[in-house]
Protein backbone atom coordinates (compact mmCIF):
# COMPACT_ATOMS: atom_id res chain seq x y z
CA UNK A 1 116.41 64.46 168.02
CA UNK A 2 112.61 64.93 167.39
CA UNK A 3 111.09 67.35 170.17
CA UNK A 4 108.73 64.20 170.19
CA UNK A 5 110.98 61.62 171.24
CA UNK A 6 112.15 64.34 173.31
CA UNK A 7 109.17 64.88 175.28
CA UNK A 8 108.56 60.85 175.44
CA UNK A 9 111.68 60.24 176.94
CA UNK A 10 110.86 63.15 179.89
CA UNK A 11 107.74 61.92 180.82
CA UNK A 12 109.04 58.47 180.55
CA UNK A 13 111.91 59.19 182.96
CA UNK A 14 108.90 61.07 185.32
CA UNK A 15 106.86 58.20 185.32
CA UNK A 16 109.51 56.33 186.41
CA UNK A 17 110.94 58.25 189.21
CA UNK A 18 106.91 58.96 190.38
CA UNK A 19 107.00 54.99 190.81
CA UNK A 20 110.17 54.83 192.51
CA UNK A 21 107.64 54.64 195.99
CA UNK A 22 109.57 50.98 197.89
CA UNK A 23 107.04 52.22 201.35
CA UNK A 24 103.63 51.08 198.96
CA UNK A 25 104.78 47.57 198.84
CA UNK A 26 104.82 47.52 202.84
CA UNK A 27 102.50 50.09 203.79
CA UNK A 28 100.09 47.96 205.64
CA UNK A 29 103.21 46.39 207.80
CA UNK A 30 104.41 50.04 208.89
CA UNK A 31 100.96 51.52 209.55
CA UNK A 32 100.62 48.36 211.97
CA UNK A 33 104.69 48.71 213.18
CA UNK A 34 105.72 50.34 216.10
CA UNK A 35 105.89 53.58 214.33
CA UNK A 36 102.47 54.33 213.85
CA UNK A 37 101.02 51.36 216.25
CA UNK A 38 97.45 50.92 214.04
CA UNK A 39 95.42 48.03 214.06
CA UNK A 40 94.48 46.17 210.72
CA UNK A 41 90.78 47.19 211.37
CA UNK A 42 92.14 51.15 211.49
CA UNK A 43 94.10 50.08 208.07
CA UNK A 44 91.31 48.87 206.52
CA UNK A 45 88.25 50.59 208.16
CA UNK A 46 89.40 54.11 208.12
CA UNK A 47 92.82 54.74 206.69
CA UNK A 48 91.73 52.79 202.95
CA UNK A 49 88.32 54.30 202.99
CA UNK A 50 89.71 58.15 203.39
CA UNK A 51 91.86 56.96 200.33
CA UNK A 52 89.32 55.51 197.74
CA UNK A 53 86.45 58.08 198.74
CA UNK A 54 88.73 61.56 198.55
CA UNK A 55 90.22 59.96 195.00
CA UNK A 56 87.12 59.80 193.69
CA UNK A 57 86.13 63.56 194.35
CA UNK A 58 89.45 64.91 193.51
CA UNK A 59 89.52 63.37 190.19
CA UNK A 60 86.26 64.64 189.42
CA UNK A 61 87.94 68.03 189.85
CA UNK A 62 91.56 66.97 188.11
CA UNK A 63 89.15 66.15 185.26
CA UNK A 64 87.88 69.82 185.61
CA UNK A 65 91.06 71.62 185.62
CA UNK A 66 93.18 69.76 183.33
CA UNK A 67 92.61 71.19 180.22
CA UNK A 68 92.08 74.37 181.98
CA UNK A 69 95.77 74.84 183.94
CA UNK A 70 97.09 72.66 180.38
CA UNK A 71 98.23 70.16 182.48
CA UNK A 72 101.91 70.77 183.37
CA UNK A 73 100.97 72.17 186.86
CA UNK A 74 99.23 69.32 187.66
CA UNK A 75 102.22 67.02 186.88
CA UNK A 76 104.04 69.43 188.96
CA UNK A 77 101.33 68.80 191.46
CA UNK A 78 101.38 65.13 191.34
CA UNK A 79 105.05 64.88 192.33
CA UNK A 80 104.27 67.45 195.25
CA UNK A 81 101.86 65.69 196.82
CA UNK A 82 104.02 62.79 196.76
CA UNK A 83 106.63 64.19 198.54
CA UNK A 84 103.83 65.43 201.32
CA UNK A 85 102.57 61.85 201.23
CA UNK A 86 105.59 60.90 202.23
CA UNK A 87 106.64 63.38 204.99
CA UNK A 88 103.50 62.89 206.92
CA UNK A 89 104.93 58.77 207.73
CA UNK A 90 108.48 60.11 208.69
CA UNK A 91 109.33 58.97 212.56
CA UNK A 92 106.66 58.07 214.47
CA UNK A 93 103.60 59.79 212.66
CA UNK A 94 100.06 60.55 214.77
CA UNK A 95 96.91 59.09 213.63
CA UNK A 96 96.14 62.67 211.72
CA UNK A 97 99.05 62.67 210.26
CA UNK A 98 98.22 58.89 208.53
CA UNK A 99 94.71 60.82 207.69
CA UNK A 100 96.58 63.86 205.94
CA UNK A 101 98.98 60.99 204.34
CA UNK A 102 95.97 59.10 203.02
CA UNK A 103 94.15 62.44 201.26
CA UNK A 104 97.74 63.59 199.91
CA UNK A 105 97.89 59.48 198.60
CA UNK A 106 94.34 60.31 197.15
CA UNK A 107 95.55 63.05 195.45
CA UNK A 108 98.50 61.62 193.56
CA UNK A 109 96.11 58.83 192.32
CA UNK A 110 94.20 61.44 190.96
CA UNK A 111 96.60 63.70 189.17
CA UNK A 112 98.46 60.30 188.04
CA UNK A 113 97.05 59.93 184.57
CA UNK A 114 97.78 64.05 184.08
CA UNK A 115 100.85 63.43 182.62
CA UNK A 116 99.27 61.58 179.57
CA UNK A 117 97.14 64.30 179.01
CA UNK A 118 100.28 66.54 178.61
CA UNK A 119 102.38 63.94 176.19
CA UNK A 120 99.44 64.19 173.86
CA UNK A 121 99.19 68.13 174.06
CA UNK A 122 102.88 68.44 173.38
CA UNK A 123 103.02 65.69 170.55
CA UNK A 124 100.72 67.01 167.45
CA UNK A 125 101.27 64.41 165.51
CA UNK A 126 98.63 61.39 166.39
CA UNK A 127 101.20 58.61 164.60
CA UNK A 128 103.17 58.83 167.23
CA UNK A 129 100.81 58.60 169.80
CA UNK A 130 100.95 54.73 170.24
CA UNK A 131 104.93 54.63 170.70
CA UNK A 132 105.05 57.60 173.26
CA UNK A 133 101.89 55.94 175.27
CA UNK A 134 103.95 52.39 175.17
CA UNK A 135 107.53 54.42 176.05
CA UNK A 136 105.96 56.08 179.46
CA UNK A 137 103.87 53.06 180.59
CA UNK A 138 106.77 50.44 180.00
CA UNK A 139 108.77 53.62 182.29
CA UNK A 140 106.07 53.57 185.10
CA UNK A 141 105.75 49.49 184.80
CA UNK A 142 109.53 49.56 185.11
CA UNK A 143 110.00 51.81 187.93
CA UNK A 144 106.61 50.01 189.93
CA UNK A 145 109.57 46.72 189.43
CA UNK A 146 112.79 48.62 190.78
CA UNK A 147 110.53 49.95 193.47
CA UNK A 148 109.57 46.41 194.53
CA UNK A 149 112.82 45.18 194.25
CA UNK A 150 114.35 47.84 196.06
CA UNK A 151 111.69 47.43 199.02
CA UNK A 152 112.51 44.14 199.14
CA UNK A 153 115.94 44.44 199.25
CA UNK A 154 115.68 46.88 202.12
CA UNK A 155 113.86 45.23 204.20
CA UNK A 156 115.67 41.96 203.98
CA UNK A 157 119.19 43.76 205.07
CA UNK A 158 117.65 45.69 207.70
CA UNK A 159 115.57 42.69 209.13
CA UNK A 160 112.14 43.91 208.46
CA UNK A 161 112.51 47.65 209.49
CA UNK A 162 110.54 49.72 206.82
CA UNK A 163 111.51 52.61 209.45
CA UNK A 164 114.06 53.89 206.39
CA UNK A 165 111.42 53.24 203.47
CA UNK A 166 109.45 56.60 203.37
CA UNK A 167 112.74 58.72 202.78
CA UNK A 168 113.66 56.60 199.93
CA UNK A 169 109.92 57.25 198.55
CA UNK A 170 110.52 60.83 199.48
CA UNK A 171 113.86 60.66 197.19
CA UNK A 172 111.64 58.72 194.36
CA UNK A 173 109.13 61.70 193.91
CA UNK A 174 111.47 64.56 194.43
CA UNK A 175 113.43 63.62 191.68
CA UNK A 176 110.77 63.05 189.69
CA UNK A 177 109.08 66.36 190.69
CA UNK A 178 112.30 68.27 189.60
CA UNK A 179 111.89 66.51 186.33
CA UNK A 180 108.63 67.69 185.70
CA UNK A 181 109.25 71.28 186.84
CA UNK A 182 111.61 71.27 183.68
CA UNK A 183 108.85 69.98 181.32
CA UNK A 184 108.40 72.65 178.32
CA UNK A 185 104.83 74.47 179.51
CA UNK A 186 102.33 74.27 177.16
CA UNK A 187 101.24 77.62 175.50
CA UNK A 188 98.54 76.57 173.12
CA UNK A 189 94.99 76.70 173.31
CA UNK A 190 93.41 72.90 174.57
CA UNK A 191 90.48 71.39 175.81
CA UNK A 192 86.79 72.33 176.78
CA UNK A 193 87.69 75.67 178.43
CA UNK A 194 90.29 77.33 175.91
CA UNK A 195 88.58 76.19 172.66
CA UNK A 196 86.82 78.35 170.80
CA UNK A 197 83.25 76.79 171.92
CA UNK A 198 81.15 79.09 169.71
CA UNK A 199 78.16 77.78 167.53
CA UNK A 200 77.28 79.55 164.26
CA UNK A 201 73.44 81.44 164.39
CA UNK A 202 71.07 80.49 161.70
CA UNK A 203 69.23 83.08 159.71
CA UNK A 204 66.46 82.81 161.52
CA UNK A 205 68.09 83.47 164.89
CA UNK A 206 69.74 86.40 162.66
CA UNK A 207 66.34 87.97 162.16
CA UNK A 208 65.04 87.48 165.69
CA UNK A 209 68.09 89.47 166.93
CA UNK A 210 67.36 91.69 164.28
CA UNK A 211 63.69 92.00 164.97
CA UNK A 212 64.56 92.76 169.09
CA UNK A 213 67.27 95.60 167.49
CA UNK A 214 64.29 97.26 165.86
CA UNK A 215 61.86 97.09 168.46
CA UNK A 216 63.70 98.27 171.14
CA UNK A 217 65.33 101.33 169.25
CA UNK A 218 62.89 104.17 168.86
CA UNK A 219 64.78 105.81 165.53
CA UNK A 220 64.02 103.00 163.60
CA UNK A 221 60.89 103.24 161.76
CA UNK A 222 58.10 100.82 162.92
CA UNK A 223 57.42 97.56 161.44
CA UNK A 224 60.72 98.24 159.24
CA UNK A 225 61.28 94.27 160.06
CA UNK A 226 58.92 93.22 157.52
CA UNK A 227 60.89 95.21 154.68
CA UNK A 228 64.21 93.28 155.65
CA UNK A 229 64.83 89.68 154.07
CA UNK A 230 66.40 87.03 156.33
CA UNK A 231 68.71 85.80 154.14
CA UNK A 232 70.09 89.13 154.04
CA UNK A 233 70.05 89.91 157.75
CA UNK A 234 73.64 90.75 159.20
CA UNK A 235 73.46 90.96 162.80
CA UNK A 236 76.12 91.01 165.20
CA UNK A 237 76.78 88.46 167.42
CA UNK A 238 77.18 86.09 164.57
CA UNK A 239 78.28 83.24 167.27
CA UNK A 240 76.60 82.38 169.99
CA UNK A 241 78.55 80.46 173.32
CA UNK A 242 78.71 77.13 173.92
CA UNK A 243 79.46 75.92 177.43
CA UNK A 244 82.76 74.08 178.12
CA UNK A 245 80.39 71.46 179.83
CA UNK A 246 78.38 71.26 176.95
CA UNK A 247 81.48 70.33 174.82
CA UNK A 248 82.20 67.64 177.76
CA UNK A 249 78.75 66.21 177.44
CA UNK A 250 79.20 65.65 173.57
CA UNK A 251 82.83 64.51 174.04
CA UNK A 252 81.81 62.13 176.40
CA UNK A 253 78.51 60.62 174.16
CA UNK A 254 81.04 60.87 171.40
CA UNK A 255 83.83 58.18 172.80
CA UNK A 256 81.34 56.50 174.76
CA UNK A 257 79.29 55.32 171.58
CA UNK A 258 82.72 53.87 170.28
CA UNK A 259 82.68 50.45 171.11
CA UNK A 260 86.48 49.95 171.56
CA UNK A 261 86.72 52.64 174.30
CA UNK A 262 83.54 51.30 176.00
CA UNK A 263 85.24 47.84 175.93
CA UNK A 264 88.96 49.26 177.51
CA UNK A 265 87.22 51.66 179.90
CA UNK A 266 85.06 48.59 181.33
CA UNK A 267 88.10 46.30 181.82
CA UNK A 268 90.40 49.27 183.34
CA UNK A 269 87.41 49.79 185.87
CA UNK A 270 86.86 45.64 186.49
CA UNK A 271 90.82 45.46 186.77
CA UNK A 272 91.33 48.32 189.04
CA UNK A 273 88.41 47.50 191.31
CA UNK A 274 89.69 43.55 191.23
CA UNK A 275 93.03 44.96 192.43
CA UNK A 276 92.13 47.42 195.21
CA UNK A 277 89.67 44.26 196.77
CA UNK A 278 93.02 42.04 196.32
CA UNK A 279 94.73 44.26 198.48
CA UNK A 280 92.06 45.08 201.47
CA UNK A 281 91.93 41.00 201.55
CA UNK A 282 95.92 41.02 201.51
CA UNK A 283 96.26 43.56 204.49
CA UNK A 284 93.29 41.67 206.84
């Protein structure tokens, strides 16, 4: 087999094990249960809130460290967090405890779209791109179904107890955190921080170094500049640095002046706002 296809199917199997979470469905009904005791106001007034607002920092910093860490810790990182999502709800959890749960929840939102960023490192060839993106969304669209299904299921037998639901989320994400411990690591150079972000100097930048050279070094004869042609000038550094956030800035103008992406990026943020609103109405 292809070390492709390979590496689809792995991630694919991830994604669907990291969606394998039945408490989501019925999160709101066991924060307000006799386990935990909240009001809806609590749900949707301070537990929701610490979720949305810590995301949005934390995948600021994902962004960061991605390319930096080449993002198979992070994966690994997702399906921790998971698992401590998870483990704060078991029994009868305090209100801190729903608080730590909530940042945790935050954090696997955040480190959620990592494990894209690592098919692409570990696939070179950009044909296959479209397939392997398909494969692992159709796995994380499929496991999102078995997880409903499963939730529903559970709770029907067990006459509305989600008491049992966070161990079977716990099961979900530790599987799927074993899986991604055994992902191949990725040992070549990516991204803003690895690349080699130097810009060539011009000739005259050569002969302004050159220039400095001379007039701070007392052996060289005064004025010696003058005798020197640029185009000949051979000074050392013949690179200067450019900043991994200057190579963000241009990668961002870069795919932002692309229509298409402009387009997609605008609908993913419409659709994902539309759904979180859908769900604070749902819960009051």
């Amino acid at each position: 087999m292809e070390k492709w296809k390979k590496i689809t199917i792995m991630v694919t199997a991830f994604t669907f094990f990291l969606q394998i979470r039945p408490l989501d469905s019925f999160l709101t009904a066991y924060l307000t249960g006799p386990n935990v005791n909240a009001t809806l106001n609590e749900v949707t007034d301070v537990f929701t809130p610490i979720k949305l607002y810590t995301s949005v920092v934390s995948t600021f910093l994902v962004f960061l460290l991605a390319d930096y860490l080449r993002y198979k810790p992070l994966v690994v990182f997702n399906g921790m967090v998971g698992m401590a999502t998870y483990l704060c709800l078991i029994g009868k959890p305090s209100i801190f405890s729903v608080k730590l749960s909530e940042v945790f929840g935050s954090l696997v939102l955040s480190c959620e779209w990592t494990y894209y960023g690592y098919l692409f490192a570990r696939i070179k060839d950009k044909n296959h791109y479209q397939i392997a993106t398909g494969c692992v969304k159709a796995g994380a669209l499929s496991g999102q179904f078995i997880s409903g299904l499963f939730g529903q299921l559970v709770t029907y037998l067990n006459n509305s107890d989600y008491n049992t639901l966070p161990y079977y989320s716990i099961i979900g994400v530790t599987i799927a955190t074993a899986l991604a411990i055994m992902f191949p690591p990725i040992k070549r150079k990516i991204g803003y921080f690895h690349a080699d972000n130097t810009l060539p100097i011009t000739v005259d930048e050569k002969a302004n170094l050159f220039s400095k050279h001379v007039i701070c070094n007392s052996d060289l004869p005064k004025y010696s500049t003058f005798a020197v042609k640029k185009e000949n000038v051979d000074c050392k550094p013949a690179t200067k640095i450019k900043s991994p956030f200057a190579c963000i800035y241009e990668n961002f103008k870069n795919s932002y002046a692309n229509p298409v992406i402009l387009r997609w990026s605008l609908w993913h943020v419409l659709g994902l706002t539309g759904y979180i609103q859908v769900r604070i109405v749902h819960a009051i």
